[in-house]
N, C-alpha and C. Protein backbone atom coordinates (compact mmCIF):
# COMPACT_ATOMS: atom_id res chain seq x y z
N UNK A 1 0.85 -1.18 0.00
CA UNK A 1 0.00 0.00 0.00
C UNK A 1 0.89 1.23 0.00
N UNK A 2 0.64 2.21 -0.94
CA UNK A 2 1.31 3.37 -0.75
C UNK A 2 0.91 4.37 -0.22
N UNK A 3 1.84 4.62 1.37
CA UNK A 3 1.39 5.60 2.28
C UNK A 3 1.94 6.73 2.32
N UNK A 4 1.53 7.95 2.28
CA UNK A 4 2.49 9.31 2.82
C UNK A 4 3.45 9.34 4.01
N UNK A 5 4.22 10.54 3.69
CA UNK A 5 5.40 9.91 4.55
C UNK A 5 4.37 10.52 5.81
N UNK A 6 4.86 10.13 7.18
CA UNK A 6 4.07 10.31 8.42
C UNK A 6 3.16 9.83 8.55
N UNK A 7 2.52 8.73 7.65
CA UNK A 7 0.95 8.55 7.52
C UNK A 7 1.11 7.31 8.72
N UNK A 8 1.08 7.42 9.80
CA UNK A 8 0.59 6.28 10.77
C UNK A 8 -0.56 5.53 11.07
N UNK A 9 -1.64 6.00 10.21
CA UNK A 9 -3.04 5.36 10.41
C UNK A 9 -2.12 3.34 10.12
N UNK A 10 -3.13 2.98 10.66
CA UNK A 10 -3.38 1.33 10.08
C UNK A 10 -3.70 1.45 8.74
N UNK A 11 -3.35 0.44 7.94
CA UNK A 11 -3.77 0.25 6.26
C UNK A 11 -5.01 0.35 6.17
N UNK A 12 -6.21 -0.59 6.91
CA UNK A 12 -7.22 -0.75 6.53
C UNK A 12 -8.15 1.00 7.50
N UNK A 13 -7.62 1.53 7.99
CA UNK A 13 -8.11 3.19 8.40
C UNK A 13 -8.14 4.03 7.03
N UNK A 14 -6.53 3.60 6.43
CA UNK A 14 -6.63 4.84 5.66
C UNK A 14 -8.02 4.22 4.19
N UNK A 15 -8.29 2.93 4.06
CA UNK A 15 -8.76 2.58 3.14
C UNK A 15 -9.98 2.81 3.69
N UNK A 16 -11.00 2.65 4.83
CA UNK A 16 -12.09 2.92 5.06
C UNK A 16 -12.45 4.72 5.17
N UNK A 17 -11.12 5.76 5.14
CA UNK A 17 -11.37 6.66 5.38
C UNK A 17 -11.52 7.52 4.18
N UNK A 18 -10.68 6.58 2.90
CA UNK A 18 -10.57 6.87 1.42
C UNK A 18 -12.13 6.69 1.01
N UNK A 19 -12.92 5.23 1.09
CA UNK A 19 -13.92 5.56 0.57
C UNK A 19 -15.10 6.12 1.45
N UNK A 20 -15.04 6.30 2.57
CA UNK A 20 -15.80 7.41 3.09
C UNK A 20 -15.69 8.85 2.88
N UNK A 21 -15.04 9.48 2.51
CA UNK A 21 -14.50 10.69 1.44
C UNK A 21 -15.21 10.36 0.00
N UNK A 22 -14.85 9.68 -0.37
CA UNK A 22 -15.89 9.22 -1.78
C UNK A 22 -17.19 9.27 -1.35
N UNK A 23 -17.97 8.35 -0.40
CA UNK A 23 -19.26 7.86 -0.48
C UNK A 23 -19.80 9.58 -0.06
N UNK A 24 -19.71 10.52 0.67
CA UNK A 24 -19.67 11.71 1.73
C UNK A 24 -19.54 12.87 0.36
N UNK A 25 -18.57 12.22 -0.26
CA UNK A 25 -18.35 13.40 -1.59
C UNK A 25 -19.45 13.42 -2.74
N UNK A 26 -20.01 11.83 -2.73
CA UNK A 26 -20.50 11.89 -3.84
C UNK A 26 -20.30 10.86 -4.83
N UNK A 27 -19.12 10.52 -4.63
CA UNK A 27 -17.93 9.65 -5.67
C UNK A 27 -18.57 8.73 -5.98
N UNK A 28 -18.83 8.25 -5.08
CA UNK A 28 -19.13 6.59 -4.97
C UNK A 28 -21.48 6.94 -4.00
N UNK A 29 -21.80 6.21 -5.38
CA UNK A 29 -23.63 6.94 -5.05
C UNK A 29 -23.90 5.54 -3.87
N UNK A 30 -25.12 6.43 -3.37
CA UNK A 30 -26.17 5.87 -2.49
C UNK A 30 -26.54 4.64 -3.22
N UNK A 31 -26.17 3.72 -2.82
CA UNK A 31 -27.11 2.16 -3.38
C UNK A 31 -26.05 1.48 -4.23
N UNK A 32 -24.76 2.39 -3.93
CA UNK A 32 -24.19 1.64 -5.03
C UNK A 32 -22.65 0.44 -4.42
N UNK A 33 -22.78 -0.95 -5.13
CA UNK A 33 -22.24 -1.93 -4.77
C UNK A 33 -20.47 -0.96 -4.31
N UNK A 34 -20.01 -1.40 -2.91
CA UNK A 34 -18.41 -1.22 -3.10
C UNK A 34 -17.45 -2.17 -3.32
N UNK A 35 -16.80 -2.05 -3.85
CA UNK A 35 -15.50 -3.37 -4.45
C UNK A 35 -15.83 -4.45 -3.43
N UNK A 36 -15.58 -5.19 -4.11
CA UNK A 36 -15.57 -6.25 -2.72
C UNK A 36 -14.28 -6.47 -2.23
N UNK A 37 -13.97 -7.53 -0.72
CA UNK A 37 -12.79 -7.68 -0.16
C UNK A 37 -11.92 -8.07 -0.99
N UNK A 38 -12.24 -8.31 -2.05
CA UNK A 38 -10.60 -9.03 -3.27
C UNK A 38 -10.20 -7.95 -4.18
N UNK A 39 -11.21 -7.15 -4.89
CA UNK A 39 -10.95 -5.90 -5.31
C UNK A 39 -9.97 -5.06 -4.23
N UNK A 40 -10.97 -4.59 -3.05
CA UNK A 40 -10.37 -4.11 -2.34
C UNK A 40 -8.76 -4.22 -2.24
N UNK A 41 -8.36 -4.99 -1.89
CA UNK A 41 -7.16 -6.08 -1.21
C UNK A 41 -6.04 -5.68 -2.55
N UNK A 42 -6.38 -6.35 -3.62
CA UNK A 42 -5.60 -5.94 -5.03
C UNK A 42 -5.15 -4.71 -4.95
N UNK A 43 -6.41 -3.88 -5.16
CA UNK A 43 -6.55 -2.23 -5.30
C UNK A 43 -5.37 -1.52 -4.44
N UNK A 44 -5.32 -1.49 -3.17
CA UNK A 44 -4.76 -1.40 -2.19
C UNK A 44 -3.44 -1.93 -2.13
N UNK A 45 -3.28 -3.31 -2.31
CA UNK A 45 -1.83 -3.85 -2.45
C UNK A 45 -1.76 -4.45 -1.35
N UNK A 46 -3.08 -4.85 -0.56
CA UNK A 46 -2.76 -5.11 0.74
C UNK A 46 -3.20 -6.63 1.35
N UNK A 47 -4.09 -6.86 2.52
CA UNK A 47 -4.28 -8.09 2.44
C UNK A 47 -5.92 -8.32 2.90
N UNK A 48 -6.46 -9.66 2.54
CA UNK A 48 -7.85 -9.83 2.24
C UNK A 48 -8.49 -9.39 3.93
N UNK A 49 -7.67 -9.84 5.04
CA UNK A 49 -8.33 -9.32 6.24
C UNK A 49 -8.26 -8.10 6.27
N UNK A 50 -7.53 -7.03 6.03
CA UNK A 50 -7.08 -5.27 6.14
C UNK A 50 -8.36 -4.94 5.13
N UNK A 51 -8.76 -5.05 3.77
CA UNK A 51 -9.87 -4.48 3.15
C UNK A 51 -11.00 -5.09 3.56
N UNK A 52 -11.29 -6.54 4.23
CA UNK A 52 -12.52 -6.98 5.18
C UNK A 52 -12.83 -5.55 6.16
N UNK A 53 -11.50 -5.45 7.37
CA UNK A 53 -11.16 -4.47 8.44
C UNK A 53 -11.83 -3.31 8.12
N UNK A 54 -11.86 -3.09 7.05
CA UNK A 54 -11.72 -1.42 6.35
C UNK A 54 -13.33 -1.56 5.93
N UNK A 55 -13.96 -2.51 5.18
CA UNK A 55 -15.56 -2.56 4.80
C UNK A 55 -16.61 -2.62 6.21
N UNK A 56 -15.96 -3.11 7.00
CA UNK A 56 -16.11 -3.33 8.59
C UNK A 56 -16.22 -2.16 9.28
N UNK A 57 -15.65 -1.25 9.13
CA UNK A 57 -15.59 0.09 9.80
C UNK A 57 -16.47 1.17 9.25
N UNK A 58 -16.56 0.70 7.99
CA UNK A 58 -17.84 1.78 6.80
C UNK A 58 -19.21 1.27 7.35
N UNK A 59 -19.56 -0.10 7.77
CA UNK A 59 -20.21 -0.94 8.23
C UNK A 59 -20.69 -0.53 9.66
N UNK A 60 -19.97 -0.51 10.64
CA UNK A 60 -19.96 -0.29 11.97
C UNK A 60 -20.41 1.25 11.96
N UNK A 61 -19.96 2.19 10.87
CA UNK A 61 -20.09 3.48 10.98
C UNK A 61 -21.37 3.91 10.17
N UNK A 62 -22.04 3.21 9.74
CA UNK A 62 -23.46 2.75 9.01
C UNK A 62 -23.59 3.80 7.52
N UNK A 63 -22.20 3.49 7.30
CA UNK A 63 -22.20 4.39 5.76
C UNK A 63 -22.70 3.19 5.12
N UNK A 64 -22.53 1.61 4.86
CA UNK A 64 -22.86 0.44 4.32
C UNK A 64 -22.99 -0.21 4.98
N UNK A 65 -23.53 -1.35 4.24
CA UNK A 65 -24.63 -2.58 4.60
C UNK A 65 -23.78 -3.56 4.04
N UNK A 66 -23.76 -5.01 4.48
CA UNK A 66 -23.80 -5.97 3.39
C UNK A 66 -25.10 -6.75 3.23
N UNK A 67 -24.90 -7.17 2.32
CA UNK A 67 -26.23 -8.21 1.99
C UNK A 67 -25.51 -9.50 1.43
N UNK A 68 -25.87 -10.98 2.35
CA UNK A 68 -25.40 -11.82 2.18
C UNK A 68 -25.19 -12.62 0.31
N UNK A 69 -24.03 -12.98 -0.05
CA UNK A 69 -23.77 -13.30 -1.14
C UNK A 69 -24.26 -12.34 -2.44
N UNK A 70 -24.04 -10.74 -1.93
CA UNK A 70 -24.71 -10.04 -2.94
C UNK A 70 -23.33 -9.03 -2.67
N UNK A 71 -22.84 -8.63 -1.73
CA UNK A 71 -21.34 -7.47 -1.65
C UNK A 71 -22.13 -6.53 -0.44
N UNK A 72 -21.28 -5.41 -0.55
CA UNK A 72 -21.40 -4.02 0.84
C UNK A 72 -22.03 -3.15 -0.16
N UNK A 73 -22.72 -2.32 -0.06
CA UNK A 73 -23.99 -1.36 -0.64
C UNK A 73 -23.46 0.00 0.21
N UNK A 74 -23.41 0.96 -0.43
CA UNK A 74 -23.87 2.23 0.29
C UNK A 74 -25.16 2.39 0.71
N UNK A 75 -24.89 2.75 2.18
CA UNK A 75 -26.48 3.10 2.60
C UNK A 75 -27.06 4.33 3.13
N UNK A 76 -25.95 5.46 3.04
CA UNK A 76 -25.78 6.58 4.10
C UNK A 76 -24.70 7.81 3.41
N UNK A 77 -24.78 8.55 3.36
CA UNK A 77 -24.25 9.30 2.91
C UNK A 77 -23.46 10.43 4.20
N UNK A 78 -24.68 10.56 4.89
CA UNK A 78 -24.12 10.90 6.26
C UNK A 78 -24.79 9.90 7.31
N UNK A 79 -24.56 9.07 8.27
CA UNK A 79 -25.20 8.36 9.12
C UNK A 79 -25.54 8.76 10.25
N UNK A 80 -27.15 8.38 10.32
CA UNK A 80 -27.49 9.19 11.68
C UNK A 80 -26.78 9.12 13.44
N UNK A 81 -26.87 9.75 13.64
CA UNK A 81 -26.17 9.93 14.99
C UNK A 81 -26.22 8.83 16.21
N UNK A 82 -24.87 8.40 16.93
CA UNK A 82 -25.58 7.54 17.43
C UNK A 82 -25.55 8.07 19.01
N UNK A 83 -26.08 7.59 20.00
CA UNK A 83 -25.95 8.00 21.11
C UNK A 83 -25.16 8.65 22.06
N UNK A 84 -24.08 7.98 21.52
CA UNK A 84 -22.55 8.24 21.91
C UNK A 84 -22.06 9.73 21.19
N UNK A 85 -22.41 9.73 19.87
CA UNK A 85 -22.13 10.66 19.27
C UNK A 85 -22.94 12.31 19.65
N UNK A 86 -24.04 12.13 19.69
CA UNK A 86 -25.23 12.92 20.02
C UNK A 86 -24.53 13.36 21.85
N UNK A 87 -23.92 12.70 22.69
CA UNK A 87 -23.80 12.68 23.82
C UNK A 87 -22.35 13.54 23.70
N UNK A 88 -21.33 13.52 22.72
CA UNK A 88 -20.04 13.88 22.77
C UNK A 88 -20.12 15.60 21.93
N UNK A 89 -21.34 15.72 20.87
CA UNK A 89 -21.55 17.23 21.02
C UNK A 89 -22.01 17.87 21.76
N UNK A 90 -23.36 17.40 22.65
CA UNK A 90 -23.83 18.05 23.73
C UNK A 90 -22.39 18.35 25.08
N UNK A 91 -21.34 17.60 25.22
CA UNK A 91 -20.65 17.60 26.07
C UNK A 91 -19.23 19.04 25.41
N UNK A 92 -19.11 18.55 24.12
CA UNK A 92 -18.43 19.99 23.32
C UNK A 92 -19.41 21.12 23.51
N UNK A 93 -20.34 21.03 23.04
CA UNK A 93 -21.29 22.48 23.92
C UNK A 93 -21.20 22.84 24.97
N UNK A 94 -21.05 21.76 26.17
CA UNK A 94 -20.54 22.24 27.45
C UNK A 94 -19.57 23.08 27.52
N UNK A 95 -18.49 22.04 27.29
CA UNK A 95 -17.23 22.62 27.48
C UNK A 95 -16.97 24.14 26.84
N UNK A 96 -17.51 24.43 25.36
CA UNK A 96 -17.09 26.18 25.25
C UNK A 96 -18.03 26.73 25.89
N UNK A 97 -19.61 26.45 26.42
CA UNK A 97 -19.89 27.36 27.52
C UNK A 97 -19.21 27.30 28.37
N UNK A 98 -18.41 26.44 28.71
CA UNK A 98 -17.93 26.88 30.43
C UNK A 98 -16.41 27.59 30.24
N UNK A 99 -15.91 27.29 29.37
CA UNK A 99 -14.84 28.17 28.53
C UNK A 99 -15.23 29.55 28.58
N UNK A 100 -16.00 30.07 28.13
CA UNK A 100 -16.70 31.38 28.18
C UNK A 100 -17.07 31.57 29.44
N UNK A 101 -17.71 31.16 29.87
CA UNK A 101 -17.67 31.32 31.58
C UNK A 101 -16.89 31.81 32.17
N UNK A 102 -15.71 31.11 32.53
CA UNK A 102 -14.38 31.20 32.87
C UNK A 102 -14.06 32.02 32.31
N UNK A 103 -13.65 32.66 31.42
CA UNK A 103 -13.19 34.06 30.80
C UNK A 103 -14.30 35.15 31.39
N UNK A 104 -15.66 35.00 31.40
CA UNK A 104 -16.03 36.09 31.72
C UNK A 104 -15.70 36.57 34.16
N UNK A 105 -15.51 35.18 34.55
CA UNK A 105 -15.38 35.37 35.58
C UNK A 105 -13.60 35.90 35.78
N UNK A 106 -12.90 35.82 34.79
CA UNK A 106 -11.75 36.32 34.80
C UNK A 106 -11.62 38.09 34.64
N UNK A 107 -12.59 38.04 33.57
CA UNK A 107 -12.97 39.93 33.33
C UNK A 107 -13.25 40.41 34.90
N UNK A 108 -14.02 39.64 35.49
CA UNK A 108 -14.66 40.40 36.79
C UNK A 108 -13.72 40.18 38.05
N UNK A 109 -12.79 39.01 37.94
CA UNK A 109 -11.70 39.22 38.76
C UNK A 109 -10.66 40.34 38.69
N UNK A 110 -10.17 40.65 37.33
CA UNK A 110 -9.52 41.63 37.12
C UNK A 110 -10.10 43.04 37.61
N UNK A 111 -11.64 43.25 37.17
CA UNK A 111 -12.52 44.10 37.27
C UNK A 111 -12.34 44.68 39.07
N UNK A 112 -12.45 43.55 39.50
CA UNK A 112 -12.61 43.82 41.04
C UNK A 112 -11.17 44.26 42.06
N UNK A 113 -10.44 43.55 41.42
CA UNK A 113 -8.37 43.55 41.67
C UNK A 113 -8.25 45.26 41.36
N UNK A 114 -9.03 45.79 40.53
CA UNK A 114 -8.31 47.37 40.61
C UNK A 114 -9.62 48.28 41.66
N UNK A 115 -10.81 47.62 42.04
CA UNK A 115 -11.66 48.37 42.85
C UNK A 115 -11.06 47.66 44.08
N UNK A 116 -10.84 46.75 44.50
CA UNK A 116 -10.82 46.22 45.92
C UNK A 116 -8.68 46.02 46.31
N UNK A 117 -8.18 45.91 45.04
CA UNK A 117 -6.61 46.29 45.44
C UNK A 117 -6.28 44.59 46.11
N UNK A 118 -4.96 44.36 46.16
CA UNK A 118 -4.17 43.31 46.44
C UNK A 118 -4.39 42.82 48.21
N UNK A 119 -4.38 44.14 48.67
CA UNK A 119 -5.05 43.21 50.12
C UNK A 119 -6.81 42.40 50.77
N UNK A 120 -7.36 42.82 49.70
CA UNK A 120 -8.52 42.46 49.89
C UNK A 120 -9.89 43.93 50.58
N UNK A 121 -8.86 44.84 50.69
CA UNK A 121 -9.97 45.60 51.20
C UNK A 121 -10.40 47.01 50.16
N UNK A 122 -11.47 46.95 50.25
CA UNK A 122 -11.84 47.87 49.35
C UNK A 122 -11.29 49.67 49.14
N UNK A 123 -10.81 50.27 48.22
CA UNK A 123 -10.00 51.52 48.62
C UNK A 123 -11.23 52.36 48.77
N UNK A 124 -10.89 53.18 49.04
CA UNK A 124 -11.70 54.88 48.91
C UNK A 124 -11.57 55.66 47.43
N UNK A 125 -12.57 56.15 47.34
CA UNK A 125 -12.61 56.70 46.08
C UNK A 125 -11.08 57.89 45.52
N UNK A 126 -11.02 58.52 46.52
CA UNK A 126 -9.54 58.57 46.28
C UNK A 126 -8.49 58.22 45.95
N UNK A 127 -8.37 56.94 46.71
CA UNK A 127 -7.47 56.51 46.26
C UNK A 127 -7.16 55.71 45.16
N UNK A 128 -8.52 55.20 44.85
CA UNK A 128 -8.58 54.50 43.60
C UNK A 128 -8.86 55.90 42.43
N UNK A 129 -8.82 57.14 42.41
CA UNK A 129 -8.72 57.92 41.59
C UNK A 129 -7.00 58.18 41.20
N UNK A 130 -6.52 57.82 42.43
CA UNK A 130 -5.12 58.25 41.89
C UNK A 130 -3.69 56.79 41.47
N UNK A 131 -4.69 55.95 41.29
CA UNK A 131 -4.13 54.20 41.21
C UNK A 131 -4.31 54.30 39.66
């Protein structure tokens, strides 16, 4: 298989990630048969379990189907969300609200550090006129 230099994925990653770029692009249509594991395998240069591995992961990721003694089908173009997934954006939504959070409670720490000063006690208008 010919990899880029740095390319550390596993063989059968970069091949399930090649035709998911196709199926996602367009390349390769909705309903339509994908190579099978011997195509695959040839195509690739690689071996019949690594393009199984790789139809397996398009599979698991519900871009395709197989249908017994018929090949793997596109079934999805984008696949609906699964629980896990649906659960890991709601949790990225968290996290930059509370990101923002935190920055805005930083504005009001600063905010307060030039009204209330390094010892904790609040100055007089004076003196915070001439600070």
């Amino acid at each position: 298989m010919k990899r880029r230099i740095g390319d550390v994925r596993p063989d059968y990653v970069i091949i399930a990630d090649e035709l998911r770029r196709k199926i996602v692009g367009g390349q390769i249509a909705l309903g339509a048969l994908l190579p099978s594991h011997t195509a695959l395998s040839k195509h690739y240069r690689t071996s019949l379990p690594t393009a199984q591995k790789a139809l397996g992961v398009l599979k698991t990721e519900g871009y395709a189907a197989a249908v017994q003694g018929k090949g793997t089908y596109v079934v999805a173009r984008r696949p609906a969300l699964t629980s896990q997934d649906q659960t890991v954006r709601v949790l990225a939504a968290i996290d930059q609200q509370v990101d923002i959070l935190v920055q805005h409670v930083r504005e009001i720490k600063r905010s307060l550090g030039k009204v209330i000063g390094p010892t904790g006690v609040a100055r007089s208008r004076s003196a915070r006129s001439h600070a």
